[in-house]
Protein backbone atom coordinates (compact mmCIF):
# COMPACT_ATOMS: atom_id res chain seq x y z
CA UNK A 1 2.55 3.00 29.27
CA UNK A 2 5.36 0.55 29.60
CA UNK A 3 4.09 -1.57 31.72
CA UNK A 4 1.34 -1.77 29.97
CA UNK A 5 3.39 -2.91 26.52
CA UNK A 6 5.64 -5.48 28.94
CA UNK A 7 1.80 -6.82 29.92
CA UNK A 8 1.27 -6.93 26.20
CA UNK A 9 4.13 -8.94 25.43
CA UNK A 10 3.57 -11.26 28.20
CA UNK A 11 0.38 -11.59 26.76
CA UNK A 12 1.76 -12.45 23.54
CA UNK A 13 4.13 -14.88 24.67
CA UNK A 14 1.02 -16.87 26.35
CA UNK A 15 -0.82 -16.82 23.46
CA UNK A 16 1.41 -17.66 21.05
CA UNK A 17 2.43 -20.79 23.06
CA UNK A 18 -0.86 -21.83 23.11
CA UNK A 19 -2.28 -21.05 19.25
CA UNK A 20 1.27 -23.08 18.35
CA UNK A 21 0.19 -25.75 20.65
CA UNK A 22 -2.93 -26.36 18.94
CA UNK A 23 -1.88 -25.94 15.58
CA UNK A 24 1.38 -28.11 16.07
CA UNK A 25 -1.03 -30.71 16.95
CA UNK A 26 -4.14 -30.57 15.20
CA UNK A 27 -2.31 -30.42 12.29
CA UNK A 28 -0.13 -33.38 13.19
CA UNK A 29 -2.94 -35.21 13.66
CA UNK A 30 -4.67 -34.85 10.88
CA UNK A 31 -1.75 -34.81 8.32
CA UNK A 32 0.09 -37.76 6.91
CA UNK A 33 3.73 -36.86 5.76
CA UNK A 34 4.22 -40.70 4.86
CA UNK A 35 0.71 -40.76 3.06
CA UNK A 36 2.85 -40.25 -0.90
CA UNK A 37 5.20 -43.36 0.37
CA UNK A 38 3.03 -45.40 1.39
CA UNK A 39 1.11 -45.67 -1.76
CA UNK A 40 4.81 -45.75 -3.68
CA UNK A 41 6.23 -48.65 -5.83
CA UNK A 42 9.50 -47.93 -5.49
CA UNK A 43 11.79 -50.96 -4.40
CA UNK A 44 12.84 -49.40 -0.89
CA UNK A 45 9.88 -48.06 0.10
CA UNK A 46 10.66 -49.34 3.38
CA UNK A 47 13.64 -47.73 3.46
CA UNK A 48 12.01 -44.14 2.59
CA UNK A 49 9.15 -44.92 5.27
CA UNK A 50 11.84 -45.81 7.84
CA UNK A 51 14.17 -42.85 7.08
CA UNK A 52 11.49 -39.81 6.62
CA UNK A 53 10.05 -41.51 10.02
CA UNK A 54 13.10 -41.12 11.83
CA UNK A 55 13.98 -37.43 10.37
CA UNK A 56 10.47 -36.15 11.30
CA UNK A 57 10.38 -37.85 14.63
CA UNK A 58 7.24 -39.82 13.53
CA UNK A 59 7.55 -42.27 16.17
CA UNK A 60 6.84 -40.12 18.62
CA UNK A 61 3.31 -38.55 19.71
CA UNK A 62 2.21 -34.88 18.28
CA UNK A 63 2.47 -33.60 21.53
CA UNK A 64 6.01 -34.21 22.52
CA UNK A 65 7.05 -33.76 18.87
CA UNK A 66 5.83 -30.19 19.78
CA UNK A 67 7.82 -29.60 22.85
CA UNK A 68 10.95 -30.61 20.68
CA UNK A 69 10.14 -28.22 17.96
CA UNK A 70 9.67 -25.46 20.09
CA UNK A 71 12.95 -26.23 22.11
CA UNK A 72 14.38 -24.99 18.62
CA UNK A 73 12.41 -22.28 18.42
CA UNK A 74 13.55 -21.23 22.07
CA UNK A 75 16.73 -21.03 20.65
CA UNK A 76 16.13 -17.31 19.54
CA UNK A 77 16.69 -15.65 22.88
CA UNK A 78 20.70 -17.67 22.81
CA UNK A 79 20.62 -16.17 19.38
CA UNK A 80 20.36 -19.83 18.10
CA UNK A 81 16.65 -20.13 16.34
CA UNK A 82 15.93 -23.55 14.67
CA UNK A 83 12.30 -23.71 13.21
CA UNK A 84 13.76 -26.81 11.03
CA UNK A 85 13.71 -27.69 7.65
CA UNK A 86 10.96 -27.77 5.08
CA UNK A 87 10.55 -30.76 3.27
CA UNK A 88 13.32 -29.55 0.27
CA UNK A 89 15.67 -29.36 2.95
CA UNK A 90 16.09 -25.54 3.04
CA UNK A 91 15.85 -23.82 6.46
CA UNK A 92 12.23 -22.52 7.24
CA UNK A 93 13.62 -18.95 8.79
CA UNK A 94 15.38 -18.83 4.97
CA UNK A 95 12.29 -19.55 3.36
CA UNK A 96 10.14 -17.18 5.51
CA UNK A 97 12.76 -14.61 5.38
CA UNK A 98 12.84 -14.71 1.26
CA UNK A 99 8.92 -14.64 1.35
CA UNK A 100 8.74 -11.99 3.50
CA UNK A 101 10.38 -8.74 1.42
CA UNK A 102 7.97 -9.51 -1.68
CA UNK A 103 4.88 -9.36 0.50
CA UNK A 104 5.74 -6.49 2.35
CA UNK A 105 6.43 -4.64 -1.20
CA UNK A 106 3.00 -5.64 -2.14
CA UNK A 107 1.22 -4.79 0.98
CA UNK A 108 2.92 -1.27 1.76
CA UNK A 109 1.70 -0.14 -1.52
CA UNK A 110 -1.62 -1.29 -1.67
CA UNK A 111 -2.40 -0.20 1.60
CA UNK A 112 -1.12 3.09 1.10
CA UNK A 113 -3.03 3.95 -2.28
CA UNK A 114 -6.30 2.16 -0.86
CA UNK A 115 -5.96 4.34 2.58
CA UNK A 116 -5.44 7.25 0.90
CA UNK A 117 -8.06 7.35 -1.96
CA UNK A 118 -10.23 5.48 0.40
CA UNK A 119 -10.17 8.39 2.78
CA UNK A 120 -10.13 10.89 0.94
CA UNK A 121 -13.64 10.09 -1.30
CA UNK A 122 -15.14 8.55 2.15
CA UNK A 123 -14.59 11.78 3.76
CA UNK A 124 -15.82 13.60 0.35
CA UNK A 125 -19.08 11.31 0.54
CA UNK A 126 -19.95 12.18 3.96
CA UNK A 127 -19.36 16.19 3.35
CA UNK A 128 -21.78 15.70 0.31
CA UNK A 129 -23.86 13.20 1.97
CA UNK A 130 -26.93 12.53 -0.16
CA UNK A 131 -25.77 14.03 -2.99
CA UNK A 132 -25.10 12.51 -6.62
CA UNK A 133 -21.32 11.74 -5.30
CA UNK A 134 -22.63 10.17 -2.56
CA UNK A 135 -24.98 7.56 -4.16
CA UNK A 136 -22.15 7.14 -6.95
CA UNK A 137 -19.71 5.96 -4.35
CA UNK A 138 -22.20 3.92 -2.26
CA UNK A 139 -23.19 2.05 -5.31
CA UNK A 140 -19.03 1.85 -6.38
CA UNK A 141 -18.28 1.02 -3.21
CA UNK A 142 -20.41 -1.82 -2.62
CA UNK A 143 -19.97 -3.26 -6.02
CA UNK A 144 -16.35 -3.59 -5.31
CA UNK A 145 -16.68 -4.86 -1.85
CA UNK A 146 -18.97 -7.91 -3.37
CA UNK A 147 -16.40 -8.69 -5.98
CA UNK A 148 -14.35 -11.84 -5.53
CA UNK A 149 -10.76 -11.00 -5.74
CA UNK A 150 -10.13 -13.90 -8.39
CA UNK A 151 -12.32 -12.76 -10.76
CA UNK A 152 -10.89 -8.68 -10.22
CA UNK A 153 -7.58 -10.07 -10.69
CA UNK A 154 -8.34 -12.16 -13.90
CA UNK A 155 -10.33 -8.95 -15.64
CA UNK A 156 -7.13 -7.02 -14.79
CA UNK A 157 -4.76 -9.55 -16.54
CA UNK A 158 -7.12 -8.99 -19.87
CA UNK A 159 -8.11 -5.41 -19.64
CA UNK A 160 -4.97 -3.77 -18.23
CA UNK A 161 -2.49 -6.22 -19.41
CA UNK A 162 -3.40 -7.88 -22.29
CA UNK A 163 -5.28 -5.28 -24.62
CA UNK A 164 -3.69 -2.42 -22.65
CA UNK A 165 -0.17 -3.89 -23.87
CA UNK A 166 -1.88 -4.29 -27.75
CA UNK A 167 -2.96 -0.43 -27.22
CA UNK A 168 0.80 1.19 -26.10
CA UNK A 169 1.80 -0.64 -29.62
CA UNK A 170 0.48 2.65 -31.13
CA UNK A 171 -0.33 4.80 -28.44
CA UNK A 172 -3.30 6.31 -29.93
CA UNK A 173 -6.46 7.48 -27.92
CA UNK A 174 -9.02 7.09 -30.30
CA UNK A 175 -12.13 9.79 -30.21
CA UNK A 176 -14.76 7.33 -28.67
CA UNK A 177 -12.39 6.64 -25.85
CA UNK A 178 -11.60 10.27 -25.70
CA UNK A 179 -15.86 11.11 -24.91
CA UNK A 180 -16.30 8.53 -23.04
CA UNK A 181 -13.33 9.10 -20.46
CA UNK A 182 -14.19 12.73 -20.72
CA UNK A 183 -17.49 11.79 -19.44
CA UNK A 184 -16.81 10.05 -16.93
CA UNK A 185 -14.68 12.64 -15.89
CA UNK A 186 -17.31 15.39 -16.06
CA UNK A 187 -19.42 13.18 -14.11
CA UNK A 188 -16.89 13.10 -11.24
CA UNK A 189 -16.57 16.36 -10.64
CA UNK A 190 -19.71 17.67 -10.92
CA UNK A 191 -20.56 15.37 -8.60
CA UNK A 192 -17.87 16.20 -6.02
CA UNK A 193 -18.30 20.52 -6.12
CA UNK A 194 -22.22 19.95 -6.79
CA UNK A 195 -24.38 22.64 -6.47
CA UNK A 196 -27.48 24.12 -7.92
CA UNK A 197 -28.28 22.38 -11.74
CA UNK A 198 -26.68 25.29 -13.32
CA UNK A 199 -23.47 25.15 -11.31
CA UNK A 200 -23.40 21.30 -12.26
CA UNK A 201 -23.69 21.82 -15.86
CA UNK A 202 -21.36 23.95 -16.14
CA UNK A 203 -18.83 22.27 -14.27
CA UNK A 204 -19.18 18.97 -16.05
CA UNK A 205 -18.93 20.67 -19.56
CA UNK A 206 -15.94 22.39 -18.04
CA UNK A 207 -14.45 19.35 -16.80
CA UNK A 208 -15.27 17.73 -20.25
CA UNK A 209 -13.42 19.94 -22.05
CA UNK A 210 -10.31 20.37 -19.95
CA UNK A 211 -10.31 16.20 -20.22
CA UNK A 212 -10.79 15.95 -23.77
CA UNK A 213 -8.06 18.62 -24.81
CA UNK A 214 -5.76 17.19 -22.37
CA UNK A 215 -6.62 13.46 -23.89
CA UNK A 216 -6.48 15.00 -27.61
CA UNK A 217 -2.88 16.65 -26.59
CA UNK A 218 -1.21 13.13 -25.05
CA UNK A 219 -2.54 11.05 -27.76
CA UNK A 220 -0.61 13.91 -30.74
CA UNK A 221 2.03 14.49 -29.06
CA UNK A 222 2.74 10.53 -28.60
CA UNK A 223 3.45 10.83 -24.53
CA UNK A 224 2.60 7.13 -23.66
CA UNK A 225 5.06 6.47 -26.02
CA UNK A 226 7.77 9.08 -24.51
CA UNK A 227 6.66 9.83 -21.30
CA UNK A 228 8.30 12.48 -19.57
CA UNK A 229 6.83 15.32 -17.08
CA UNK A 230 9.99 17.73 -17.59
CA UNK A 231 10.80 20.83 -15.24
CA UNK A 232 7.70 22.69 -16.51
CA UNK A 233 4.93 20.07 -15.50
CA UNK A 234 6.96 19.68 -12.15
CA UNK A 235 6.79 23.61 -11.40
CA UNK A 236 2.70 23.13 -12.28
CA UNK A 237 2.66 20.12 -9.74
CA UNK A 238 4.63 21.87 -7.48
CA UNK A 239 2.17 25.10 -7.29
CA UNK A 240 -0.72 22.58 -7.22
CA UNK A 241 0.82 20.19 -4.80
CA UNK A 242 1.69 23.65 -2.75
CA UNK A 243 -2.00 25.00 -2.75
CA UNK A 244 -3.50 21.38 -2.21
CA UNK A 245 -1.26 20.86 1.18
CA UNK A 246 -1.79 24.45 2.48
CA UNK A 247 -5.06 23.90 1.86
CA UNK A 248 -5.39 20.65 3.93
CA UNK A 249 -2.77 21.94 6.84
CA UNK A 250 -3.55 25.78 7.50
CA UNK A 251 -5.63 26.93 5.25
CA UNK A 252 -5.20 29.12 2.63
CA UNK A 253 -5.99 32.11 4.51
CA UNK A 254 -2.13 31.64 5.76
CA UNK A 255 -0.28 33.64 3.58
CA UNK A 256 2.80 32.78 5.22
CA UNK A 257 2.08 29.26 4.14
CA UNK A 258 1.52 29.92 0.73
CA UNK A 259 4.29 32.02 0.10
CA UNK A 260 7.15 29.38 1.64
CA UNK A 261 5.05 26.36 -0.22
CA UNK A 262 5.33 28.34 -3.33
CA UNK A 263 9.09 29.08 -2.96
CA UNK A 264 9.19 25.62 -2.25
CA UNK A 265 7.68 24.33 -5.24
CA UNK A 266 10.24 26.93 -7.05
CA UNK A 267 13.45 25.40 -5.47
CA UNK A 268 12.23 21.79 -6.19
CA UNK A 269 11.83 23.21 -10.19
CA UNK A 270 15.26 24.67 -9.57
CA UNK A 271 16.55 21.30 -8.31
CA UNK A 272 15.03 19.18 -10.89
CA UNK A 273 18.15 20.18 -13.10
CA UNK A 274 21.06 18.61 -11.00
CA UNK A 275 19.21 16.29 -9.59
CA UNK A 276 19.65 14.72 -13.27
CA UNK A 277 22.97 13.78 -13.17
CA UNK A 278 23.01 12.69 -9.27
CA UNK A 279 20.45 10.35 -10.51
CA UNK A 280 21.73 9.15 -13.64
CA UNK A 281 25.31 8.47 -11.89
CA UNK A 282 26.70 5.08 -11.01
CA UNK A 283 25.36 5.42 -7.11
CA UNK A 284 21.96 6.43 -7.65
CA UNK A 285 20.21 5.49 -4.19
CA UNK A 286 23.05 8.09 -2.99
CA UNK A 287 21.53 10.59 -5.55
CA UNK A 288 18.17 10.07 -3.97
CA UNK A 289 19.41 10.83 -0.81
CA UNK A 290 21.11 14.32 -1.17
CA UNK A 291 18.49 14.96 -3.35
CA UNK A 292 15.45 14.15 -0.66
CA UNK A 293 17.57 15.69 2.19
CA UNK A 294 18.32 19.37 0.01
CA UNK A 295 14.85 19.37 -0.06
CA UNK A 296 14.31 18.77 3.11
CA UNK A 297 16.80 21.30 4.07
CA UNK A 298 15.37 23.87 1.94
CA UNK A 299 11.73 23.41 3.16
CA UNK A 300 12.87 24.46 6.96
CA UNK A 301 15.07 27.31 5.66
CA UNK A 302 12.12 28.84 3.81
CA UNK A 303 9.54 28.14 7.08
CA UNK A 304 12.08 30.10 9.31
CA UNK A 305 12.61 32.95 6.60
CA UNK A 306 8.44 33.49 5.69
CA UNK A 307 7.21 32.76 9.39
CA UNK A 308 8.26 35.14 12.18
CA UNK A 309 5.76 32.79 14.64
CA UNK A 310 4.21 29.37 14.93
CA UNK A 311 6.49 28.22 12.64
CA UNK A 312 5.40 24.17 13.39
CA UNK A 313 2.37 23.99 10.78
CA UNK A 314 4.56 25.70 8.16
CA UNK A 315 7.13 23.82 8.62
CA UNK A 316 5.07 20.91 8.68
CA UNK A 317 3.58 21.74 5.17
CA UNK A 318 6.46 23.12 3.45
CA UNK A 319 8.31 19.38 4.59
CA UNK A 320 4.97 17.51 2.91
CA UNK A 321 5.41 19.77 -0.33
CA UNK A 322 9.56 19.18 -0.78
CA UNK A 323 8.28 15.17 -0.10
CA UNK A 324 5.79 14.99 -2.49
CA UNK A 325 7.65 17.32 -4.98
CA UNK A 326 10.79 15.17 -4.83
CA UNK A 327 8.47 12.42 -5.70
CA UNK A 328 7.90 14.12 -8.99
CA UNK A 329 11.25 14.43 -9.71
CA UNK A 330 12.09 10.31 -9.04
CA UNK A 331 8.93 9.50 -11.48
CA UNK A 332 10.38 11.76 -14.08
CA UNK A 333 13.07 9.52 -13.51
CA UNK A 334 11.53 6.19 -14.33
CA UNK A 335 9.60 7.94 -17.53
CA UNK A 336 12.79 8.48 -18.78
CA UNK A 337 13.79 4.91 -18.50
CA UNK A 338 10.53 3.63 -20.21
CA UNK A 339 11.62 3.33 -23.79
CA UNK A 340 14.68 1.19 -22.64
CA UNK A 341 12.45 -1.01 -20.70
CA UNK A 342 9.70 -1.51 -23.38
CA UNK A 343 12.44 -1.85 -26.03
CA UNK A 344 14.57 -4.53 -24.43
CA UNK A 345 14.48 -8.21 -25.75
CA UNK A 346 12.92 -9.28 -22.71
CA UNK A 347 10.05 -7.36 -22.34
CA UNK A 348 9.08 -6.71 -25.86
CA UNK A 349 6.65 -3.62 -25.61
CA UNK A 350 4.59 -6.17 -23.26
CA UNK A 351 5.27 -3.66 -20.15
CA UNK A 352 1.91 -4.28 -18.14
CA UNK A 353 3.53 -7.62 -16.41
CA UNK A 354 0.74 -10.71 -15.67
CA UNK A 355 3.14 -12.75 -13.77
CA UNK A 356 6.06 -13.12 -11.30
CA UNK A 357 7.38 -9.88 -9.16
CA UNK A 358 10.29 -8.98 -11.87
CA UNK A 359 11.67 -10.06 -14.82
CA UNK A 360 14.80 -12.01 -13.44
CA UNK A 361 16.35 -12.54 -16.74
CA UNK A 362 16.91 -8.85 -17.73
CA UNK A 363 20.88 -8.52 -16.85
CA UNK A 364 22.65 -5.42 -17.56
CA UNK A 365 20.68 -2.96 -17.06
CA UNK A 366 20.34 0.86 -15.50
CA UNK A 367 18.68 1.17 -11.65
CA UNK A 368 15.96 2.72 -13.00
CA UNK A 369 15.17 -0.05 -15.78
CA UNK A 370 15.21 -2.26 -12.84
CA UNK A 371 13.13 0.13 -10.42
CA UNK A 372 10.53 0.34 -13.32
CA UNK A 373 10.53 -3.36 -13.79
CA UNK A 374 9.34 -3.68 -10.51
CA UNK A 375 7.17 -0.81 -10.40
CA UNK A 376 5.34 -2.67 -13.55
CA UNK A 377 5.04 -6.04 -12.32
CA UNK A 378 3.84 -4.10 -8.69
CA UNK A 379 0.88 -2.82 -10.67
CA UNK A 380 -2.01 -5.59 -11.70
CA UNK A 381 -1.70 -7.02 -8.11
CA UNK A 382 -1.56 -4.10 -6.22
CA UNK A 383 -4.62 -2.85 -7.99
CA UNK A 384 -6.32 -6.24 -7.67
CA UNK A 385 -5.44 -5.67 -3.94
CA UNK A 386 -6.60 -1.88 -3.46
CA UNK A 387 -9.84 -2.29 -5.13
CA UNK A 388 -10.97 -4.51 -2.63
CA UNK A 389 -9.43 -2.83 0.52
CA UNK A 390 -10.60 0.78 -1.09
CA UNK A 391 -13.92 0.25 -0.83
CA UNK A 392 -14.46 -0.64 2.67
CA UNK A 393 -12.14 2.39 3.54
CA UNK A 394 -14.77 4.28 1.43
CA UNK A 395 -17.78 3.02 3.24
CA UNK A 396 -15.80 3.03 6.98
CA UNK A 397 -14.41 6.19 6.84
CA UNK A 398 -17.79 7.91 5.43
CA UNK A 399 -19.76 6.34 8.44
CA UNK A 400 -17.38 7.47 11.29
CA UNK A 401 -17.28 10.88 9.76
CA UNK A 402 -20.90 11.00 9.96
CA UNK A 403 -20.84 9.90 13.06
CA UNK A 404 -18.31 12.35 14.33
CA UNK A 405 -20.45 15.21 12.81
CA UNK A 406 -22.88 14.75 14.56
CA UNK A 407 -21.42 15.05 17.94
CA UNK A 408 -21.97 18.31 20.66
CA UNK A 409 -18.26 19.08 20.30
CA UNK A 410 -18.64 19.59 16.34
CA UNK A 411 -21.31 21.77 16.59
CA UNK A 412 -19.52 23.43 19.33
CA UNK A 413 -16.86 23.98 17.22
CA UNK A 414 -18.97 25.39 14.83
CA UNK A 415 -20.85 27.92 16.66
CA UNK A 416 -17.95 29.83 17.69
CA UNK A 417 -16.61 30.86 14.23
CA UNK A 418 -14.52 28.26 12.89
CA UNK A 419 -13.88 27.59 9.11
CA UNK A 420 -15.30 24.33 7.87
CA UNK A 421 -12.30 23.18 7.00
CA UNK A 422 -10.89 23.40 10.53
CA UNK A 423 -13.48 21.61 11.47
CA UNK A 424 -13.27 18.98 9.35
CA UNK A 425 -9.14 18.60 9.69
CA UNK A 426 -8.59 20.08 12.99
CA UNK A 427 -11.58 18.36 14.93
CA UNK A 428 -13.55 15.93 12.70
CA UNK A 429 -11.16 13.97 10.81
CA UNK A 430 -8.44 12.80 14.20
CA UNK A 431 -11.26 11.37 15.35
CA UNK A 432 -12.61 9.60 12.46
CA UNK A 433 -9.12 8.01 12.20
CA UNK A 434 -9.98 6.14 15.72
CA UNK A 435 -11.64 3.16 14.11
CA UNK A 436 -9.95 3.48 10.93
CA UNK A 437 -6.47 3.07 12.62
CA UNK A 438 -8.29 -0.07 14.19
CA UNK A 439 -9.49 -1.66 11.00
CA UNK A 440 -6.06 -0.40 8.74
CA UNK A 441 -3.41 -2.30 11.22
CA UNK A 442 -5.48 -5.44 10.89
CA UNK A 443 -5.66 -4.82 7.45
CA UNK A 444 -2.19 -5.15 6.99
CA UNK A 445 -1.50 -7.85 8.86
CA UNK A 446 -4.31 -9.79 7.55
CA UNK A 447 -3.19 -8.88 3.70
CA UNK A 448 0.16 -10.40 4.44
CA UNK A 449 -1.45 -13.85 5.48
CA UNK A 450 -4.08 -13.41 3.50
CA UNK A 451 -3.17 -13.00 -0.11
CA UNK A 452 -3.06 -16.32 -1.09
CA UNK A 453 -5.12 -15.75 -3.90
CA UNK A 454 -4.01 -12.59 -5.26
CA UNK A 455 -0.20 -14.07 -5.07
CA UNK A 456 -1.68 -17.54 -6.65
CA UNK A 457 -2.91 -15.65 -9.85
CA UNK A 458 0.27 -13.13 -10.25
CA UNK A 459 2.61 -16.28 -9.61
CA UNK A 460 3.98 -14.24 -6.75
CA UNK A 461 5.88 -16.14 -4.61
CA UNK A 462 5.21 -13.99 -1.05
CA UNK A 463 3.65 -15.39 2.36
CA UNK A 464 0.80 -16.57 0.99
CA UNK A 465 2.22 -18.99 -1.22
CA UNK A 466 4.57 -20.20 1.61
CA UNK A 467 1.63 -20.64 3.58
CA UNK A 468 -0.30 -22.56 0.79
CA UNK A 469 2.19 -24.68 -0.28
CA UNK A 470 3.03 -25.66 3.57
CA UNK A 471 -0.70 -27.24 3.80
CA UNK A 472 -0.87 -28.75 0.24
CA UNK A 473 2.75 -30.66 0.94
CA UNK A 474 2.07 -31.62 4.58
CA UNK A 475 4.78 -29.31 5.84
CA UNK A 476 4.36 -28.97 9.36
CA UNK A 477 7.50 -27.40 10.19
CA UNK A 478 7.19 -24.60 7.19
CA UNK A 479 3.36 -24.75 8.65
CA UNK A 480 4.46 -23.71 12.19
CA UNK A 481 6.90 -21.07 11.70
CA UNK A 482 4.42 -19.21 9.10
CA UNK A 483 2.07 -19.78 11.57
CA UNK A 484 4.04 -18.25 13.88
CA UNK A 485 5.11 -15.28 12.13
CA UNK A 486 1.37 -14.88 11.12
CA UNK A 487 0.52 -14.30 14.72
CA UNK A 488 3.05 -12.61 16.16
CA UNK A 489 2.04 -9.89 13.57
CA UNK A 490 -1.50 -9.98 14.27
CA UNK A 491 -0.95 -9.33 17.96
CA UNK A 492 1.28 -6.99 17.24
CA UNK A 493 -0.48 -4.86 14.99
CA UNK A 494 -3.53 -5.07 17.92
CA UNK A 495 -0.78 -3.55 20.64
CA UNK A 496 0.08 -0.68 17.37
CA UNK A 497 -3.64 -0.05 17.02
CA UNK A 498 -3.90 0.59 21.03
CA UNK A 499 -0.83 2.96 21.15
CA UNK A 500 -2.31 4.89 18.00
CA UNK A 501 -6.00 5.45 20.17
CA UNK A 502 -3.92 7.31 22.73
CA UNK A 503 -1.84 9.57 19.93
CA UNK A 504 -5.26 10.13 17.77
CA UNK A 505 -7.51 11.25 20.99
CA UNK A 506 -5.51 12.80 24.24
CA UNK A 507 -8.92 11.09 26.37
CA UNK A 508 -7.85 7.96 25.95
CA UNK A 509 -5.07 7.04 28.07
CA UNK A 510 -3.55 3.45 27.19
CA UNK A 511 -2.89 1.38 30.28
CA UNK A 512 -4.48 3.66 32.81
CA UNK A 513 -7.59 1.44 33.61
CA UNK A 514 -7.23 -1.58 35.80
């Protein structure tokens, strides 16, 4: 295995040398840096020509311009990098290294809420293949994967921004919208338990009802307004969350499981209460800390008191459970800091940002004022971003599951005894996640070159407006070192997706062929 990653690298360093190489110089070549001065009128023109000449080393050819540039680049293994200056003068590792935190923001969330609801209805599709679910997210699926992001992005701006900014003026659901999202809902999951017509029925008008009394409730009781969940909806997350994770982990035949999940879901109720004023204090980011670690604590304790053996799964659940009930407890946080956000000068009850990844000119405020004004300004592109990326997870993850079902050792599997659901989980799904880790690393690396657009209409200023702005001003050294960073990260995330094969499927043994 390790000399298969020093073979890698080697590789790496080869082909980065030789993608620079070629980009260095076609790009030279086909650029003029002097073209805005030579068409000038100002009295020393001459002057201008003769000095940007000299500073870019114009007088020499593309090639050994290149060998000079990356003699500065060398510099990084003396500790010394110099990818030189843009053309304001400001250090191209500065610029890439300011670019670079509001990307990777972006792109950790949108990948994470596309992977997850991407897998989770792909799998759901292929388990009901055929069915009305299945030909509802075939045709959803497709539709969003022919969308141009542009045009998702500027239908977000007016639907979720602009009128949904007008609507939280009043924060009234009227009765049409009430139906009609009702319906939809009913739709859903009827569609995902299916069944025999009657079954269907009932479950829609069931799901209708639970949606439109749940609606009727937020929309009296003014909750967009005052949002808050509150230790009782946490304790009713917590039991749900606790169920939901046994379910997908051991099974809910493990009693054990249940029980320390439940217990769990108890302590994190019991926790929500001082966690209050650890978060509220004047070091909150220390708050979160004891807070995610006593929960952390707690979920082992309970997995060695409720299981005697084979403690590993429950103790793998019951830490999933404290995590995702200690996210509760930090959104609970940023409700409660929604009416001083909305109310502030600055945003104006406008909270549903269109531009820019924060409102810079809001001074004095709380952490969690600030956390939500990022959280706000996160949401139009990351949802422009998702939709896109969500739907080939859908289709991808649907067809490898289909594929994997079909296999000897499936039906093996399911000959001697097992449960479905170990089936799925246990045998079914680690494979499926084969290609998926495949097409998910390049994702990422792709979205953080490739958002060019998405950044262009948010007015986010992330690596794809770096790399845009290096082309449209002739910028050949801000050019090369995105350029650079661009690939290192694609080959790199090729080298991730080869170590995950060999975690996912014990067959595959990275670096053991010749």
């Amino acid at each position: 295995m390790f000399a298969y990653i020093l073979r890698r690298l080697g590789a790496l360093v080869v082909i980065l040398f030789g993608a620079s190489f070629l980009i260095y110089n076609l790009a030279a070549i086909s650029t003029d840096p002097l073209e805005g001065l030579k068409t000038s009128t100002a009295q020393n023109r001459e002057q201008l020509i003769a000095a940007a000449t000299r500073e870019l080393r114009l007088d020499l050819p593309p090639p050994l311009r290149y060998f000079l540039w990356l003699r500065g680049v060398l510099g990084i293994f003396v500790g010394n990098p110099d990818f030189g200056k843009t053309r304001e003068q400001q250090p191209v590792i500065e610029a890439i290294a300011n670019a670079i935190p509001t990307t990777v923001r972006l792109v950790i969330v949108a990948t994470i809420v596309a992977l997850v609801l991407g897998l989770a209805l792909g799998i759901t599709s292929a388990l009901r293949q055929y069915s009305r679910f299945d030909y509802g997210m075939t045709f959803v699926a497709f539709l969003l994967f022919s969308l141009p992001i542009f045009w998702v992005a500027v239908l977000l701006k007016q639907y979720l921004a602009i009128d949904f900014n007008d609507f939280l003026v009043n924060a009234k659901i009227s009765p049409p919208w009430i139906i009609g999202l009702s319906i939809l809902t009913g739709f859903f999951w009827a569609a995902v338990i299916s069944g025999s017509r009657r079954r269907v029925w009932m479950i829609f008008s069931i799901a209708f009802l639970a949606n439109s009394i749940f609606l009727s409730a937020i929309s009296a009781s003014q909750w967009l307004a005052y949002p808050r969940l509150g230790p009782v909806a946490i304790f009713i997350f917590g039991v749900g969350i606790a169920f939901g994770v046994t379910y997908l982990s051991v099974g809910l035949s493990d009693r054990n499981a249940i029980k320390s999940n439940l217990f769990i879901a108890l302590i994190g109720t019991i926790l929500y209460f001082p966690a209050q004023n650890l978060l509220d204090s004047n070091r909150p980011r220390v708050g979160i800390l004891i807070l995610l670690v006593a929960l952390l604590i707690s979920a082992i304790a309970v997995s060695f008191i409720f299981a005697r053996i084979d403690r590993g799964p429950i103790i793998r659940t019951s830490v999933i459970t404290s995590i995702l009930i200690g996210v509760m407890i930090l959104i609970d946080q940023m409700m409660q800091a929604w009416r001083p956000y909305i109310e502030s000068d600055d945003v104006n009850y406008r909270p549903v940002a269109t531009i820019g990844q924060s409102t810079i000119w809001l001074s004095d405020i709380s952490f969690w004022v600030r956390v939500l004004d990022f959280a706000m300004h996160l949401v139009l592109p990351t949802l422009a971003l998702t939709l896109i990326s969500f739907a080939g997870y859908v289709r991808f993850s649907r067809g490898t599951l289909l594929d994997v079902l079909n296999q000897d050792y499936i039906r093996t599997a399911r000959a001697k005894g097992l449960s479905e659901r170990t089936v799925i989980m246990r045998h079914a799904f680690r494979n499926t996640m084969i290609p998926i880790s495949t097409i998910m690393v390049g994702d990422v690396a792709g979205i953080v070159g490739g958002a060019i657009i998405t950044e262009r209409v948010f007015a986010w200023q992330g690596m794809g407006t770096l790399f845009n702005k290096a082309i449209t001003s002739f910028d050949l050294n801000l050019l090369m070192g995105v350029s650079i960073f661009l690939s290192t990260l694609a080959i790199l995330a090729n080298l991730i997706a080869d170590l995950l094969y060999s975690a996912l499927d014990p067959r595959i043994r990275v670096g053991a062929g010749k």
